[in-house]
N, C-alpha and C. Protein backbone atom coordinates (compact mmCIF):
# COMPACT_ATOMS: atom_id res chain seq x y z
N UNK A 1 -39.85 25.25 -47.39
CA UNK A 1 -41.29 25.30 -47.56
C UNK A 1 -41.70 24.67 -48.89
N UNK A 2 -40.74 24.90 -50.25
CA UNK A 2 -41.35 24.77 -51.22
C UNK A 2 -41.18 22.55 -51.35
N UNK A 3 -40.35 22.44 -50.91
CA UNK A 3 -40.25 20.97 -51.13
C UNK A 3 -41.38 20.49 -49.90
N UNK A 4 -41.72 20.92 -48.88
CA UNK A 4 -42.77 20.29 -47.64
C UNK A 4 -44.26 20.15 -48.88
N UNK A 5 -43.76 21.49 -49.68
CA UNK A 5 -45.49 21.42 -50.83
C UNK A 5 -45.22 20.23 -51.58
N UNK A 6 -44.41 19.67 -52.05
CA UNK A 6 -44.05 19.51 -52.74
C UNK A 6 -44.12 17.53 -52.55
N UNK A 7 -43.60 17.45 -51.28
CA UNK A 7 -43.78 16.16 -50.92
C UNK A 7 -45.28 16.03 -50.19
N UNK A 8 -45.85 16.94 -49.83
CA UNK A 8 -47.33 17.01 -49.78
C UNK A 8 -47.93 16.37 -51.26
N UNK A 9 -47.81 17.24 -52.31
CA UNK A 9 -47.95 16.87 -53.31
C UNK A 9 -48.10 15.11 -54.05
N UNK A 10 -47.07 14.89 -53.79
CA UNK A 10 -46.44 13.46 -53.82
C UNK A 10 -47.58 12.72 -53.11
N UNK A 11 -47.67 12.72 -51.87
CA UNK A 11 -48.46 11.99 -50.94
C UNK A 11 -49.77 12.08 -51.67
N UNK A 12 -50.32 13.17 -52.02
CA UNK A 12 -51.72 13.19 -52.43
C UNK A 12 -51.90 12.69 -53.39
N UNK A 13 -50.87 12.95 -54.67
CA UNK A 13 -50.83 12.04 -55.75
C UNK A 13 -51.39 10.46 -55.52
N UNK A 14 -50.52 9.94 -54.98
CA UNK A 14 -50.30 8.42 -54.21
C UNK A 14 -51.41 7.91 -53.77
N UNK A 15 -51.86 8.83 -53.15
CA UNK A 15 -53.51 8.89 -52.77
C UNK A 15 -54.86 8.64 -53.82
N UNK A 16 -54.59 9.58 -54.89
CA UNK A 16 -55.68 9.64 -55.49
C UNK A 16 -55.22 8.28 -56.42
N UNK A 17 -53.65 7.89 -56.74
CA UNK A 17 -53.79 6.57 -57.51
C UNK A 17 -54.28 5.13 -56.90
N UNK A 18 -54.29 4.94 -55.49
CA UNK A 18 -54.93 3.97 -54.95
C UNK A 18 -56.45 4.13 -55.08
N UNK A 19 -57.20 5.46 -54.59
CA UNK A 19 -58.59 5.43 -54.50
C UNK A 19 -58.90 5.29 -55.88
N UNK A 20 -58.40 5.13 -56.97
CA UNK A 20 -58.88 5.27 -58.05
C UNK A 20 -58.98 3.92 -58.52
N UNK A 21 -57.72 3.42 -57.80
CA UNK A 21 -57.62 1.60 -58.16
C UNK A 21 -58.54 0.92 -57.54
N UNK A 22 -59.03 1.48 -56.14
CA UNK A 22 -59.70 0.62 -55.46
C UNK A 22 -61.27 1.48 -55.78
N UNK A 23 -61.44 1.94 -56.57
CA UNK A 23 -62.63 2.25 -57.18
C UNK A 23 -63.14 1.61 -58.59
N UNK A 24 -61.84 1.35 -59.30
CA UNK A 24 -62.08 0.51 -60.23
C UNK A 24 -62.12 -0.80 -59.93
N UNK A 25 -61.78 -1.13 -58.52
CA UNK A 25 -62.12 -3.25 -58.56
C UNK A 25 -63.59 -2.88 -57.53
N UNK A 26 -63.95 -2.06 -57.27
CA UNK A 26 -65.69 -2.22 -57.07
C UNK A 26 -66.74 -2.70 -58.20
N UNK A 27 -67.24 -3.21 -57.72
CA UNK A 27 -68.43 -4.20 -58.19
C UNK A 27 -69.14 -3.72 -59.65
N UNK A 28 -69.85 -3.00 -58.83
CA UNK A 28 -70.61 -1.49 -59.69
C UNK A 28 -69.58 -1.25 -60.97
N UNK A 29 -68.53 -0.73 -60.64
CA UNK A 29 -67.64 -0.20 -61.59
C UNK A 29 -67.06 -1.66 -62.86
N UNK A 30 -67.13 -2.65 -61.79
CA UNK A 30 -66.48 -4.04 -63.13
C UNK A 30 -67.74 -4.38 -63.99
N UNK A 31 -68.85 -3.84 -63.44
CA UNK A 31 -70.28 -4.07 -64.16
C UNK A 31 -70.20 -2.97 -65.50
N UNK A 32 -70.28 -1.79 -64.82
CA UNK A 32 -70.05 -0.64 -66.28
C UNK A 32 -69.10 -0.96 -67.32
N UNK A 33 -67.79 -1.14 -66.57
CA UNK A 33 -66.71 -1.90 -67.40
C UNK A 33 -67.21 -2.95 -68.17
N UNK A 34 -67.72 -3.90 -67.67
CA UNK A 34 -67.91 -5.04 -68.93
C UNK A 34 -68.89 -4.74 -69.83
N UNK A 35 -70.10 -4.17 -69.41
CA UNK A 35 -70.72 -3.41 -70.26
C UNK A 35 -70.11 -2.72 -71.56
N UNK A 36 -69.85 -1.22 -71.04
CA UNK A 36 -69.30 -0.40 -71.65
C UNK A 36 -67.47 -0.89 -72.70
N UNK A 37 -66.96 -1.65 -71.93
CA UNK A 37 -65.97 -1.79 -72.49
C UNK A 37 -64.74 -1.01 -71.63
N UNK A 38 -64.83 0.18 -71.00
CA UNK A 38 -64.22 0.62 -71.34
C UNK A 38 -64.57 1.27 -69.44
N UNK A 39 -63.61 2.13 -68.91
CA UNK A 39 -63.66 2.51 -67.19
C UNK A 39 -64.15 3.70 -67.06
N UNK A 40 -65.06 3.45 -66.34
CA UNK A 40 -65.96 4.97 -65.98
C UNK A 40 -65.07 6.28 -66.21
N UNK A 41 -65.51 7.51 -66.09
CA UNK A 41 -64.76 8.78 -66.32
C UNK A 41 -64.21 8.63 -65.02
N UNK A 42 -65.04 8.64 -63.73
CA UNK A 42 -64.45 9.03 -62.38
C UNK A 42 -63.59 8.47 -62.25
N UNK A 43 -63.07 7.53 -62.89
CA UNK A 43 -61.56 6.25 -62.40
C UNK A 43 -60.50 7.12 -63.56
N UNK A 44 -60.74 7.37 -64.02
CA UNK A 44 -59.90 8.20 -65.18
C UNK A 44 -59.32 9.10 -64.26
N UNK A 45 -60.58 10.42 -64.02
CA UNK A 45 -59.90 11.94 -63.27
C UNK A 45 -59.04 11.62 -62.16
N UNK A 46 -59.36 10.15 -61.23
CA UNK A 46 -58.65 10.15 -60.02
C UNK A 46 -57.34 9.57 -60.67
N UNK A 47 -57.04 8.57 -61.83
CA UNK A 47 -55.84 8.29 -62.04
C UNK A 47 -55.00 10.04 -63.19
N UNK A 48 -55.54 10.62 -63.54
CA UNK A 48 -54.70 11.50 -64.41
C UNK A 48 -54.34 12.61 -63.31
N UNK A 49 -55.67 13.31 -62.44
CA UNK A 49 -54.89 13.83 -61.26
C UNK A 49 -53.73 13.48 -60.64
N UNK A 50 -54.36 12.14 -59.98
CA UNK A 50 -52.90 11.62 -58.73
C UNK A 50 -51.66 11.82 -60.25
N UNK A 51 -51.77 11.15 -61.32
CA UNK A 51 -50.11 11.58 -61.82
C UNK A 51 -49.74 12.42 -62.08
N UNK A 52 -50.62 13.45 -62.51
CA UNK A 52 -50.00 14.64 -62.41
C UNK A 52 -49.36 15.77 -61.45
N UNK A 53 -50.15 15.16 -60.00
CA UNK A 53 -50.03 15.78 -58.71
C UNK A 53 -48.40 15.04 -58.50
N UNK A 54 -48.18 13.86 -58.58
CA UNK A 54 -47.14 12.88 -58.62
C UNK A 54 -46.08 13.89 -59.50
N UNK A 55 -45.81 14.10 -60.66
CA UNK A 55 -45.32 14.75 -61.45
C UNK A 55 -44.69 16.06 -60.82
N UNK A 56 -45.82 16.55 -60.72
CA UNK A 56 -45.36 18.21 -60.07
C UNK A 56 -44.83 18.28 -59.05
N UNK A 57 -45.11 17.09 -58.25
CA UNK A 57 -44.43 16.81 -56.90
C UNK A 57 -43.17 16.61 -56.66
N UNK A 58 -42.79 15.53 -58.00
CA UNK A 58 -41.47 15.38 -57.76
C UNK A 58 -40.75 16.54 -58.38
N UNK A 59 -41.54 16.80 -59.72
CA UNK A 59 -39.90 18.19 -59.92
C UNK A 59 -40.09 19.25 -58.89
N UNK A 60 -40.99 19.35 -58.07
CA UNK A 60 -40.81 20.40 -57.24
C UNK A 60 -39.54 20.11 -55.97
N UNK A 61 -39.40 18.50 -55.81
CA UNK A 61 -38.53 18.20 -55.09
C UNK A 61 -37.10 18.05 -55.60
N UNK A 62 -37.29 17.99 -57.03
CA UNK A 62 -36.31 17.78 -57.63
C UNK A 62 -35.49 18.96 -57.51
N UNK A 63 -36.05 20.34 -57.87
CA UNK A 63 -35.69 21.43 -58.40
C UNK A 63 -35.04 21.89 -56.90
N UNK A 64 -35.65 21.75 -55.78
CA UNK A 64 -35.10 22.21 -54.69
C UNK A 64 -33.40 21.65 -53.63
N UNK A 65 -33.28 20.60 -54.87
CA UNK A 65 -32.02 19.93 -54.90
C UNK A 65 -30.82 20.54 -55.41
């Protein structure tokens, strides 16, 4: 059970690092960017989530080894 969470985990990670990528090459978002300098907050939370979800995912798979 604990590794099925675990590679769940993983997957969602994976998840939130694409939607985050493909939120930062939207239009809107390369506009704030050049503006601002610098990438909206929402492209941030979806990339520090997914790695951390990524993270916990794997030592949870790890540990069950």
């Amino acid at each position: 059970m604990r590794r099925a969470i675990s590679l769940v985990l993983i997957i969602i990670g994976i998840l939130l690092l694409y939607w985050g990528y493909d939120l930062q090459q939207q239009l809107d978002m390369q506009l704030i960017r050049q503006v601002t300098g610098e990438a909206p907050e929402q492209v941030w939370q979806y990339y520090l989530t997914g790695i951390a979800s990524v993270v916990v995912g794997g030592l949870g798979v790890w540990k069950t080894f």
